[in-house]
C-alpha atoms as a PDB file:
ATOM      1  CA  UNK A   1     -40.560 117.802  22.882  1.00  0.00           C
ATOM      2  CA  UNK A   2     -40.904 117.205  19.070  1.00  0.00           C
ATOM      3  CA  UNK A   3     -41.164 113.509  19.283  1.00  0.00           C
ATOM      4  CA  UNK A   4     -44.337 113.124  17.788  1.00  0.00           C
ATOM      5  CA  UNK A   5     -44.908 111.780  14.683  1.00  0.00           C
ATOM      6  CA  UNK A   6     -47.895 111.217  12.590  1.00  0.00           C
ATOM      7  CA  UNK A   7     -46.868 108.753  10.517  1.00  0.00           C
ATOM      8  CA  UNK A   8     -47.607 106.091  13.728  1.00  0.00           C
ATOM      9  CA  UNK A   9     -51.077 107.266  13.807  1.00  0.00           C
ATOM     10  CA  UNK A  10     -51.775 108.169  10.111  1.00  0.00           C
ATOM     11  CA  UNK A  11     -55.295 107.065   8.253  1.00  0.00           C
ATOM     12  CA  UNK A  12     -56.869 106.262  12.093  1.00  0.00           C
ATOM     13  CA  UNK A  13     -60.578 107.073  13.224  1.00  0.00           C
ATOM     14  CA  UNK A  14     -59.381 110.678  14.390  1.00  0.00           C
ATOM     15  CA  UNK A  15     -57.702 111.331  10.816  1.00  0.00           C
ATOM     16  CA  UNK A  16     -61.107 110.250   9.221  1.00  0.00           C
ATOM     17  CA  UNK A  17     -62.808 112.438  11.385  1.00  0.00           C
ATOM     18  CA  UNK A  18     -61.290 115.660  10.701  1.00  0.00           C
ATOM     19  CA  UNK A  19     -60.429 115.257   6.815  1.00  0.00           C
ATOM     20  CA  UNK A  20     -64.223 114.926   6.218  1.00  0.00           C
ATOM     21  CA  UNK A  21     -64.795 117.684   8.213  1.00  0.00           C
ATOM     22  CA  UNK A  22     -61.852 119.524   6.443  1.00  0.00           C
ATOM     23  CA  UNK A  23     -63.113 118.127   3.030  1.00  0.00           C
ATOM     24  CA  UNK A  24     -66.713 119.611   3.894  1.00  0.00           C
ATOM     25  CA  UNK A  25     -65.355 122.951   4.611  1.00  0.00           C
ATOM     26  CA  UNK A  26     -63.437 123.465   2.098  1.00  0.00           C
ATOM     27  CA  UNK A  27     -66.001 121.973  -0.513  1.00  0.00           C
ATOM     28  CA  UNK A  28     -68.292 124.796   0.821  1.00  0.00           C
ATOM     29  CA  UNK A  29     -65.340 127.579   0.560  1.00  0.00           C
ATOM     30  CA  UNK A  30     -64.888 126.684  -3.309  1.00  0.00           C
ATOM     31  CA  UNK A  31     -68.588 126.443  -4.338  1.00  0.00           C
ATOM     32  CA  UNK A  32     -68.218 130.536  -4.471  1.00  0.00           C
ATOM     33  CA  UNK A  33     -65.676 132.118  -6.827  1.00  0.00           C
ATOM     34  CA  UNK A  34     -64.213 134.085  -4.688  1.00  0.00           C
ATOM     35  CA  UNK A  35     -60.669 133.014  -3.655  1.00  0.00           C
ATOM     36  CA  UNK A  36     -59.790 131.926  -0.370  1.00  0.00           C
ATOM     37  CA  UNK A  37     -56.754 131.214   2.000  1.00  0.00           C
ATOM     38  CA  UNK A  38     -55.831 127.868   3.390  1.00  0.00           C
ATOM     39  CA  UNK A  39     -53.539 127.958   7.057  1.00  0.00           C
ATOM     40  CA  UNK A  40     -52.270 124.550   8.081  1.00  0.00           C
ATOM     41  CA  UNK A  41     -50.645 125.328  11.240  1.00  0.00           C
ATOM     42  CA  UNK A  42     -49.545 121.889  11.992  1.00  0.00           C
ATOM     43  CA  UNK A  43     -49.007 120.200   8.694  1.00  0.00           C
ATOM     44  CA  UNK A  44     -47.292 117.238   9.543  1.00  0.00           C
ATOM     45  CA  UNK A  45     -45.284 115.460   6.910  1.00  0.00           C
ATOM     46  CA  UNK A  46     -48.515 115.081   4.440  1.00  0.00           C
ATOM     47  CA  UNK A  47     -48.434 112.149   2.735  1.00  0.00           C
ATOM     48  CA  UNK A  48     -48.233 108.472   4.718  1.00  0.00           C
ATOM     49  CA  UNK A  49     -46.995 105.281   3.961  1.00  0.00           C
ATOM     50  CA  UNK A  50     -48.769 102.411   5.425  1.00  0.00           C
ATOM     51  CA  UNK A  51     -46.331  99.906   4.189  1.00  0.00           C
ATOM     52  CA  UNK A  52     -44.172 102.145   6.789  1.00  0.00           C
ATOM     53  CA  UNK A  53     -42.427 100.701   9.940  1.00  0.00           C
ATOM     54  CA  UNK A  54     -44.328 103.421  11.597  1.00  0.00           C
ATOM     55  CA  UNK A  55     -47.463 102.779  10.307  1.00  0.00           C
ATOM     56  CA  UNK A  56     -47.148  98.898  10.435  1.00  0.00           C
ATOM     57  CA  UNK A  57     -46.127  99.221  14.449  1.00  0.00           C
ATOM     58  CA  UNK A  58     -49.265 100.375  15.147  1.00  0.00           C
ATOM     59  CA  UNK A  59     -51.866  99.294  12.547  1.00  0.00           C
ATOM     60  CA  UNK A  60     -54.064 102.557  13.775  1.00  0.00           C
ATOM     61  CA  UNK A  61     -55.218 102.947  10.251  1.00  0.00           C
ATOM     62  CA  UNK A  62     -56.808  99.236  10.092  1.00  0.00           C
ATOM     63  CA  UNK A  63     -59.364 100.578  12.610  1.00  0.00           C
ATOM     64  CA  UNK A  64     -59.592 103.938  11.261  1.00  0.00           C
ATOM     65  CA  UNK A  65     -59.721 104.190   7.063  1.00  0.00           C
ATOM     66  CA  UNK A  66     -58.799 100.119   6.667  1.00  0.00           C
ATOM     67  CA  UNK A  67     -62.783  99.512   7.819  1.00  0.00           C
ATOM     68  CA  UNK A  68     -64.781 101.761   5.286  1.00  0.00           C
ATOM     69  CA  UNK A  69     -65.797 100.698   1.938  1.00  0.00           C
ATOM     70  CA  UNK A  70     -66.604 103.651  -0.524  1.00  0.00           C
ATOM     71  CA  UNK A  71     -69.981 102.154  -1.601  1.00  0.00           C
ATOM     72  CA  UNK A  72     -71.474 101.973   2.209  1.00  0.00           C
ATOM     73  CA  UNK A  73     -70.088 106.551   1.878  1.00  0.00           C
ATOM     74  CA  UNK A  74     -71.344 107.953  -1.658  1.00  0.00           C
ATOM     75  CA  UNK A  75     -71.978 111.193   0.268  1.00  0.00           C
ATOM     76  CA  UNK A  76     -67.692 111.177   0.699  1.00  0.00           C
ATOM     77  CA  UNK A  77     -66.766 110.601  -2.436  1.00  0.00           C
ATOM     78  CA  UNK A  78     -64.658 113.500  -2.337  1.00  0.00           C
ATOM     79  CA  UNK A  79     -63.006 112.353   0.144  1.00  0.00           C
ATOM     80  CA  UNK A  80     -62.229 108.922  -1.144  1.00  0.00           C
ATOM     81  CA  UNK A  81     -60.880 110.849  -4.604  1.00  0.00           C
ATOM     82  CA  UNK A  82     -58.335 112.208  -2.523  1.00  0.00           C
ATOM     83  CA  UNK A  83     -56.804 109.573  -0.913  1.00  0.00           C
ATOM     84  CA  UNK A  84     -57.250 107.774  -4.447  1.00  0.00           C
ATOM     85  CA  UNK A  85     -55.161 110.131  -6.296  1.00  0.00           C
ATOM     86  CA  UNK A  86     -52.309 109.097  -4.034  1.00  0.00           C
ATOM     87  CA  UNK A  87     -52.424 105.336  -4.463  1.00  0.00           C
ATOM     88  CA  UNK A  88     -52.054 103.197  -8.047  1.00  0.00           C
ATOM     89  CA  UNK A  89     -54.664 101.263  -7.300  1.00  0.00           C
ATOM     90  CA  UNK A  90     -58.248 103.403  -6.757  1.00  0.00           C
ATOM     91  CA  UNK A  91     -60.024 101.977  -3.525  1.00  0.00           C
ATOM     92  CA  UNK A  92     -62.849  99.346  -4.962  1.00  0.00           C
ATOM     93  CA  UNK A  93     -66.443 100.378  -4.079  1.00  0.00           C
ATOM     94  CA  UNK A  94     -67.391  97.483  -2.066  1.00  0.00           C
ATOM     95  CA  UNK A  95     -64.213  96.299  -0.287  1.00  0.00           C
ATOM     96  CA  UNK A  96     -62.825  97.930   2.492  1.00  0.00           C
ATOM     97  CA  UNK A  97     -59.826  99.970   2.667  1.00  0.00           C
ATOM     98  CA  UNK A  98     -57.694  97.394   4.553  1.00  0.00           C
ATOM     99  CA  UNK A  99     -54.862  96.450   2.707  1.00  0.00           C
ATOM    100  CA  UNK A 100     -55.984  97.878  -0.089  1.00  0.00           C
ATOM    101  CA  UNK A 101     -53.943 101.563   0.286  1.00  0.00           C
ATOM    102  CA  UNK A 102     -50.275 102.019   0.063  1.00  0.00           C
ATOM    103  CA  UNK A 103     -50.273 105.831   1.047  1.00  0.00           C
ATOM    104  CA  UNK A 104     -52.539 108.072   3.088  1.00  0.00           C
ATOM    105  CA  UNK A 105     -52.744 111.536   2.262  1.00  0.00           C
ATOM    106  CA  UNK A 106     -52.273 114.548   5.187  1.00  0.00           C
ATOM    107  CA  UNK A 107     -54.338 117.725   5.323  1.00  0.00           C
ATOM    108  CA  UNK A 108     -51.533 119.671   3.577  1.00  0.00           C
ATOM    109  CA  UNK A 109     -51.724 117.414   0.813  1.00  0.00           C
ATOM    110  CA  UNK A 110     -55.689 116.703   0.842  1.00  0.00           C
ATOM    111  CA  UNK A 111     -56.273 120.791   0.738  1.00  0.00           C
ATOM    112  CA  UNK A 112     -53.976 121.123  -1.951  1.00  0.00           C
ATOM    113  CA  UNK A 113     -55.457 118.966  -4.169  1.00  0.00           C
ATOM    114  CA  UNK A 114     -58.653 120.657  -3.856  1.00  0.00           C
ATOM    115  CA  UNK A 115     -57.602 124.711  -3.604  1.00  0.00           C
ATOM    116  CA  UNK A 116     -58.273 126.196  -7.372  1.00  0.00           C
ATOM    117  CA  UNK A 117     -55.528 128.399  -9.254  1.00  0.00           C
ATOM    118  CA  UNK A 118     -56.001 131.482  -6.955  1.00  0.00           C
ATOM    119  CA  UNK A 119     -56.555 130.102  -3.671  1.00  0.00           C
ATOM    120  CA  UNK A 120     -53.509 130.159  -1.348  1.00  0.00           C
ATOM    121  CA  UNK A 121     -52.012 128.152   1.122  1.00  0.00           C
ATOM    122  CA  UNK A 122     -50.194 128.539   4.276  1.00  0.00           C
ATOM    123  CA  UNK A 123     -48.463 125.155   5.572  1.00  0.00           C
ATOM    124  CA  UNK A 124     -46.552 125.604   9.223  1.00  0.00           C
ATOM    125  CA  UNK A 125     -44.214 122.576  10.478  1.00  0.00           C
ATOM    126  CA  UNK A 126     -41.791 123.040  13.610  1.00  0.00           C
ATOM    127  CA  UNK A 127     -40.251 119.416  13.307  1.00  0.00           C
ATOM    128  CA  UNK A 128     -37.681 119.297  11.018  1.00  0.00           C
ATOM    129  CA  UNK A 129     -37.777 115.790   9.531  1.00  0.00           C
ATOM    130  CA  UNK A 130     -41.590 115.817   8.606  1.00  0.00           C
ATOM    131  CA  UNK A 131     -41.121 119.496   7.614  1.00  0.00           C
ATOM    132  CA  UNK A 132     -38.347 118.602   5.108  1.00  0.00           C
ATOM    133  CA  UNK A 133     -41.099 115.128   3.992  1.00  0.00           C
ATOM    134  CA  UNK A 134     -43.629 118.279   3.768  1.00  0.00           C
ATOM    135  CA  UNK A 135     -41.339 120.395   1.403  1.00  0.00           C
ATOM    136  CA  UNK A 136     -41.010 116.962  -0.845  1.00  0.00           C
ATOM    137  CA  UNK A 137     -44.735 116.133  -0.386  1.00  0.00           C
ATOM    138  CA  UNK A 138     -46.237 119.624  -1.651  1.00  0.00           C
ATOM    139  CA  UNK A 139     -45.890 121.581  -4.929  1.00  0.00           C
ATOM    140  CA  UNK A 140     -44.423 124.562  -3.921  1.00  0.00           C
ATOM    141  CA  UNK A 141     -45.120 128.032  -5.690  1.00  0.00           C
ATOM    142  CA  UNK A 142     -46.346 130.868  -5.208  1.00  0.00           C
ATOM    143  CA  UNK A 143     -49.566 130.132  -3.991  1.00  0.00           C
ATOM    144  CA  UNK A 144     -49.000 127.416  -1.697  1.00  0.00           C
ATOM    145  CA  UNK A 145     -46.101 128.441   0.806  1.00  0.00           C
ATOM    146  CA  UNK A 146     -44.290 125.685   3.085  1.00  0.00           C
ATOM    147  CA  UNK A 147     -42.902 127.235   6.299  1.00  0.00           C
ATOM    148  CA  UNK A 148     -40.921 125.944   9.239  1.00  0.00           C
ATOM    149  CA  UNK A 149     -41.877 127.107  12.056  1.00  0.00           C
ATOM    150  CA  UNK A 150     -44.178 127.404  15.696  1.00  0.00           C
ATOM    151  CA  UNK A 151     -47.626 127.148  13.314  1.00  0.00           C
ATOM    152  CA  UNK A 152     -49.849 129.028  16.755  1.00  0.00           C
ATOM    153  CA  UNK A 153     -47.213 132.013  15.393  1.00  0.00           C
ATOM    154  CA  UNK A 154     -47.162 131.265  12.151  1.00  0.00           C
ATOM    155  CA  UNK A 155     -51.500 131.811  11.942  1.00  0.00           C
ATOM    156  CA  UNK A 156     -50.923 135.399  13.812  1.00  0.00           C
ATOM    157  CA  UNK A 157     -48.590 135.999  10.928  1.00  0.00           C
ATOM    158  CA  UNK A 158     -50.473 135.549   7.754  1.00  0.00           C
ATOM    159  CA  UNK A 159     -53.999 136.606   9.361  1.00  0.00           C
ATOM    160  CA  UNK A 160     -56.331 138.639   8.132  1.00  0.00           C
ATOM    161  CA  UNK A 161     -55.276 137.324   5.069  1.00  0.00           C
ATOM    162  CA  UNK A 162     -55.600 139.804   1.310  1.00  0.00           C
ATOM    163  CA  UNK A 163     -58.707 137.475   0.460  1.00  0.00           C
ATOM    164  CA  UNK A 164     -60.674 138.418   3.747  1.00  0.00           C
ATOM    165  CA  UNK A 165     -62.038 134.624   3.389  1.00  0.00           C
ATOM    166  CA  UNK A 166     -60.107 131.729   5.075  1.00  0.00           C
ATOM    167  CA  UNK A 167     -60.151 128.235   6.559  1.00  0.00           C
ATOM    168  CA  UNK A 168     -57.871 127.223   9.215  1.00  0.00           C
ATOM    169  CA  UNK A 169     -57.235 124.131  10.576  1.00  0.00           C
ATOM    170  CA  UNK A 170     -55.638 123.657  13.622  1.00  0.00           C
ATOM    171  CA  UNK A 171     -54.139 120.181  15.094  1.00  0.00           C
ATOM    172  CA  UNK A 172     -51.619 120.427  16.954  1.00  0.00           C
ATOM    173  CA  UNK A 173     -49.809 116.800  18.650  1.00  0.00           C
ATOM    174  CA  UNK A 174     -50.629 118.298  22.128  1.00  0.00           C
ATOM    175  CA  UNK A 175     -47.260 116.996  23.585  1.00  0.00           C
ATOM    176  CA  UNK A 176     -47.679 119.628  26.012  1.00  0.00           C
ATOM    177  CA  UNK A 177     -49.879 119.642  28.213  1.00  0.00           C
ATOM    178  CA  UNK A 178     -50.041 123.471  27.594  1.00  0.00           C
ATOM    179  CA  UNK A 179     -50.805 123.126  24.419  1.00  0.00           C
ATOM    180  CA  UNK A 180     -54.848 123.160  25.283  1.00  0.00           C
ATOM    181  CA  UNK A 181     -54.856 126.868  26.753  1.00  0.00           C
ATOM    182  CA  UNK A 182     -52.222 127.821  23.726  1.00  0.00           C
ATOM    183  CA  UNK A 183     -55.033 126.540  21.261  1.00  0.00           C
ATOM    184  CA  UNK A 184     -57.867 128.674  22.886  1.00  0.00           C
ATOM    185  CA  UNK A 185     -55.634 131.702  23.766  1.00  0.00           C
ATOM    186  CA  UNK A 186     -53.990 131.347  19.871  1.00  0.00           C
ATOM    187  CA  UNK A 187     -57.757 131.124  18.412  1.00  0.00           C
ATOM    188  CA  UNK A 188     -59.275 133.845  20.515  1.00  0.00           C
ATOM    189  CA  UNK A 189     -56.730 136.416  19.697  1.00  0.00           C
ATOM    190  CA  UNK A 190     -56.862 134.975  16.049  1.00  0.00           C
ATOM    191  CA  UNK A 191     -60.476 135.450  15.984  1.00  0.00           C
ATOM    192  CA  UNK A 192     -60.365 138.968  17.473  1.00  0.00           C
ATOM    193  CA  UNK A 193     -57.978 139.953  14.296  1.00  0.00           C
ATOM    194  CA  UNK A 194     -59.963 138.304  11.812  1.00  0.00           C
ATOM    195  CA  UNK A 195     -63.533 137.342  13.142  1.00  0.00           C
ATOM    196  CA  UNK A 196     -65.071 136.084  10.197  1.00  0.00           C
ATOM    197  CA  UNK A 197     -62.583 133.417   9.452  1.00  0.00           C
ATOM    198  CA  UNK A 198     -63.584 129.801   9.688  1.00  0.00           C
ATOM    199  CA  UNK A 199     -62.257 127.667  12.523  1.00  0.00           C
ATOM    200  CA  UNK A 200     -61.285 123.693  12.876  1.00  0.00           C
ATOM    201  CA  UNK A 201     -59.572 122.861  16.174  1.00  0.00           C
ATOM    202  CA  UNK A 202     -59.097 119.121  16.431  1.00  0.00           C
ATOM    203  CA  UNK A 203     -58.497 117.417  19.989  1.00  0.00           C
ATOM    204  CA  UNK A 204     -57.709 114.157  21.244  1.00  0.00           C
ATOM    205  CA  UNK A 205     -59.823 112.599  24.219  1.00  0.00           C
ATOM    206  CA  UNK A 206     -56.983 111.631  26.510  1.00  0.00           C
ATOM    207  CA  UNK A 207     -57.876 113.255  29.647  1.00  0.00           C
ATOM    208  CA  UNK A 208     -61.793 114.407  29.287  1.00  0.00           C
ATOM    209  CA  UNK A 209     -61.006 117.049  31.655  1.00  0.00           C
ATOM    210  CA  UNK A 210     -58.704 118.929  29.748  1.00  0.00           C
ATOM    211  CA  UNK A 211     -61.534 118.661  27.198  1.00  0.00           C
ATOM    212  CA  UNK A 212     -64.266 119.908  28.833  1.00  0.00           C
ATOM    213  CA  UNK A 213     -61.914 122.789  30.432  1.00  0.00           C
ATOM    214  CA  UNK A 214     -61.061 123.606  26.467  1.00  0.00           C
ATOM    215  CA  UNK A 215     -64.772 123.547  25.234  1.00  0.00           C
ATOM    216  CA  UNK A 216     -66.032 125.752  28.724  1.00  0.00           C
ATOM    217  CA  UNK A 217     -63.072 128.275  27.288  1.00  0.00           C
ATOM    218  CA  UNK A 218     -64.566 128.621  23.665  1.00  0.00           C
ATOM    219  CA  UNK A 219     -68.169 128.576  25.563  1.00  0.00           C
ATOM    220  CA  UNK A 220     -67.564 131.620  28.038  1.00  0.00           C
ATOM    221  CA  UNK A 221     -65.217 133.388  25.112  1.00  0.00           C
ATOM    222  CA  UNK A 222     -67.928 135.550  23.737  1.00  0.00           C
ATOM    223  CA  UNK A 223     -67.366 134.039  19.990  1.00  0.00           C
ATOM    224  CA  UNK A 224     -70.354 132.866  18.568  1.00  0.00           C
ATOM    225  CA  UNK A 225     -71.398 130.272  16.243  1.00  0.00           C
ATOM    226  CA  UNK A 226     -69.364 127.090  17.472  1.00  0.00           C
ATOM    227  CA  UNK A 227     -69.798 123.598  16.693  1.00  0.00           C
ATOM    228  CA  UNK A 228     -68.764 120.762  18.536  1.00  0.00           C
ATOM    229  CA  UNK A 229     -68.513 117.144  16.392  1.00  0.00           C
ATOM    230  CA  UNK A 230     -66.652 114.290  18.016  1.00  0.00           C
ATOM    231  CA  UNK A 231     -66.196 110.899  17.386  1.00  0.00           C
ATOM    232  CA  UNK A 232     -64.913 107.789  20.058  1.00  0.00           C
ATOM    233  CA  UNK A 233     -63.979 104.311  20.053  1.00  0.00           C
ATOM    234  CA  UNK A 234     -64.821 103.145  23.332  1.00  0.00           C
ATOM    235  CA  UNK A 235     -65.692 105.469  26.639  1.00  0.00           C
ATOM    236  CA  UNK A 236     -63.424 107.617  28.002  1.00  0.00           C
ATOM    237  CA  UNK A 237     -60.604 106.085  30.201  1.00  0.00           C
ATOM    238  CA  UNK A 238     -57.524 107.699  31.668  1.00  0.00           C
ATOM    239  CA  UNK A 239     -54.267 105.951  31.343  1.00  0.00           C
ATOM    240  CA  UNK A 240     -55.277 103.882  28.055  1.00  0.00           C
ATOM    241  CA  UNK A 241     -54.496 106.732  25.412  1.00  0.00           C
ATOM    242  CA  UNK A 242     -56.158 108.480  22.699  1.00  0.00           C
ATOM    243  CA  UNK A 243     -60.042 106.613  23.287  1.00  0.00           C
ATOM    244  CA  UNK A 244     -62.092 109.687  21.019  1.00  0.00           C
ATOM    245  CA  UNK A 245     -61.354 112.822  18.842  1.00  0.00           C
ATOM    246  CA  UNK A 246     -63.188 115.822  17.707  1.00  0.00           C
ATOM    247  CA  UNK A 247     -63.290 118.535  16.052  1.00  0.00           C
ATOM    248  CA  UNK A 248     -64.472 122.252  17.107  1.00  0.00           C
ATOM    249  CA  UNK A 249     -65.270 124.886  14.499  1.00  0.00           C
ATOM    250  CA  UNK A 250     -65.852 128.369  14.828  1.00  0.00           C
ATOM    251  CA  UNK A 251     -68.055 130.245  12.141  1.00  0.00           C
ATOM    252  CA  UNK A 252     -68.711 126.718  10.169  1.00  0.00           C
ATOM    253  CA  UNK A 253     -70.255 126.552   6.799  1.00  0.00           C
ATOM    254  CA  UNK A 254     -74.238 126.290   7.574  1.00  0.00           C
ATOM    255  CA  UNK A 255     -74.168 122.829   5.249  1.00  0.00           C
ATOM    256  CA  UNK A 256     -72.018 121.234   8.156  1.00  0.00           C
ATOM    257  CA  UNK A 257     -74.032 120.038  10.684  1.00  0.00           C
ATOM    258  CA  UNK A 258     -76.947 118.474   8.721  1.00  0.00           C
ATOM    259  CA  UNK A 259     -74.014 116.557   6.777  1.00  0.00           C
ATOM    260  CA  UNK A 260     -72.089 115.502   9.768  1.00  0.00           C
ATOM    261  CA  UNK A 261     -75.135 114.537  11.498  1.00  0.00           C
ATOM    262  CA  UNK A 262     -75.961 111.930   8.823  1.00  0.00           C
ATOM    263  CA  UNK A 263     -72.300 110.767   8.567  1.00  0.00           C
ATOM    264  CA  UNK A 264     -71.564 110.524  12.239  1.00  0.00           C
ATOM    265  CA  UNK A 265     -73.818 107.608  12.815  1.00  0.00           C
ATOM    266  CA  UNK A 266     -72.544 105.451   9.990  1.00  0.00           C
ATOM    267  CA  UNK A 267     -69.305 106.139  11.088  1.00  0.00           C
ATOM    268  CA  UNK A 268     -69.773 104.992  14.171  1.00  0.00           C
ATOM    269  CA  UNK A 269     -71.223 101.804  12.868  1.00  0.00           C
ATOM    270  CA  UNK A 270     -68.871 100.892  10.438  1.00  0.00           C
ATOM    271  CA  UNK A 271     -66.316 101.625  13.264  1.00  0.00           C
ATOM    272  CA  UNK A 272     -67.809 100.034  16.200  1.00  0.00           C
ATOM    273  CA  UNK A 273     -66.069  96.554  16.734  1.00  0.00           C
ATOM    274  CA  UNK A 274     -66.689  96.696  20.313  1.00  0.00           C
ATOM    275  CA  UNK A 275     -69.856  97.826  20.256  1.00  0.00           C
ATOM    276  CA  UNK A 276     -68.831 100.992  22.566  1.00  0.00           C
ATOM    277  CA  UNK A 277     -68.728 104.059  19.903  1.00  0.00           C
ATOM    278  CA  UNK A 278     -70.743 107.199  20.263  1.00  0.00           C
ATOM    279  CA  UNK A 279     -70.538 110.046  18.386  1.00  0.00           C
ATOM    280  CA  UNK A 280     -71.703 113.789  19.660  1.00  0.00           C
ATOM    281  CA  UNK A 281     -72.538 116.831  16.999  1.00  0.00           C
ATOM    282  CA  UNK A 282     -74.031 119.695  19.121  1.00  0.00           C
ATOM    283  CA  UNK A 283     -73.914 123.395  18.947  1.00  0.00           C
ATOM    284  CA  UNK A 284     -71.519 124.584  21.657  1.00  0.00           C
ATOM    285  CA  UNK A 285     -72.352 128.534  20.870  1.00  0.00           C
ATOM    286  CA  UNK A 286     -75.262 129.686  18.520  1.00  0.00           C
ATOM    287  CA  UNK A 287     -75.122 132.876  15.772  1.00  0.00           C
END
């Protein structure tokens, strides 16, 4: 319990997968003036070092980030600003990201750089070295609020929030195997209190069948309006680890699945080495 640690996995194809979904979303939530709330429930340590022994043990973020090049993805170039901001040396257009980058920003520290002066932020973070990385990661004050802490508890807390308009994103390590039915039984009661609120889950193919069981939860929930994007390396096989990710949102903005629809299949080709990625963007639930 609490061994995870992002920093192993930072900047792969799951990260890119749900930051430009996160980026998207909260693109949409700012093109309005009225304010919003951010809730990270599992923050992470937000910013990565790919220099790191971590990151260099694994070398997830060579087949993640380290294969796109910014000029193949003008339609992400808010995306690529963020993780430029964090590195000396911007990304250039036409080579890819592989040993080019020095850090890799996290969702705390990608929504932060995008929430306007009245716009809060909630960051939960139950393990207590990448919460204390958090704390020296993000810019405290009094919008933006760094708590450690069970983040599934943490969303009940802070929800429905003074704005009445928030994004939450939800990623949680799933360590536990529990940890599927705590995401749907967390975002159904969550939804119940504050309905209108928009929605990421993000899930890691590992065992499809815990999938499947997760997305025929949200299915026969009664919410409506759920998307299903997902994005894989090679097809699904038990025993060899993480092999696709994806992302389900509840109440998304209606610019979302047009976008992701374009972006999914040049994603999968700039990712495919093996020739064995797929991507999937589907309506789970309608309006």
């Amino acid at each position: 319990m609490l061994s995870y640690r992002h920093s192993f996995h930072a900047g792969n194809f799951a990260d890119v997968l749900k930051h430009i979904v996160q980026v998207e979303i909260i693109d949409y939530f700012t093109q309005k003036d009225k304010v919003f709330d951010y809730i990270d429930t599992h923050s992470g340590a937000g910013l990565f070092n790919l220099s790191s022994e971590h990151a260099n043990k694994t070398g997830e973020y060579l087949n993640g980030i380290g294969k796109l090049k910014q000029a193949d993805f003008p339609e992400l170039s808010r995306y690529f600003a963020a993780i430029d901001a964090h590195n000396v040396k911007p990304l250039t257009p036409n080579a890819s990201a592989a040993g080019n980058l020095e850090y890799y920003p996290g969702s705390p520290v990608i929504a932060q750089q995008f929430l306007r002066h009245d716009d809060k932020a909630w960051l939960f973070e139950l393990h207590p070295t990448d919460f204390d990385l958090l704390s020296e990661n993000i810019r405290q004050s009094r919008r933006v609020r760094v708590k450690q802490g069970d983040g599934f508890q943490g969303l009940m807390s802070v929800i429905p929030p003074v704005s009445r308009r928030a994004f939450v994103l939800i990623d949680p390590p799933y360590e536990i195997k529990t940890d599927y039915q705590k995401v749907f039984t967390t975002v159904a009661k969550a939804h119940k209190k504050f309905a209108s609120g928009t929605y990421a889950i993000w899930y890691p193919v590992v065992d499809r069948h815990r999938i499947d069981k997760l997305e025929k939860s949200f299915i026969n929930s009664g919410i409506r309006d759920i998307q299903r994007f997902e994005l894989g390396l090679s097809a699904d096989t038990e025993g060899r680890g993480m092999t696709s990710s994806g992302m389900i949102v509840i109440n998304p903005p209606w610019t979302l699945m047009k976008k992701m629809n374009e972006l999914l299949p040049k994603l999968v080709k700039a990712l495919d080495e093996n020739k064995a990625a797929f991507y999937k963007s589907d309506i789970l639930v309608a309006e």
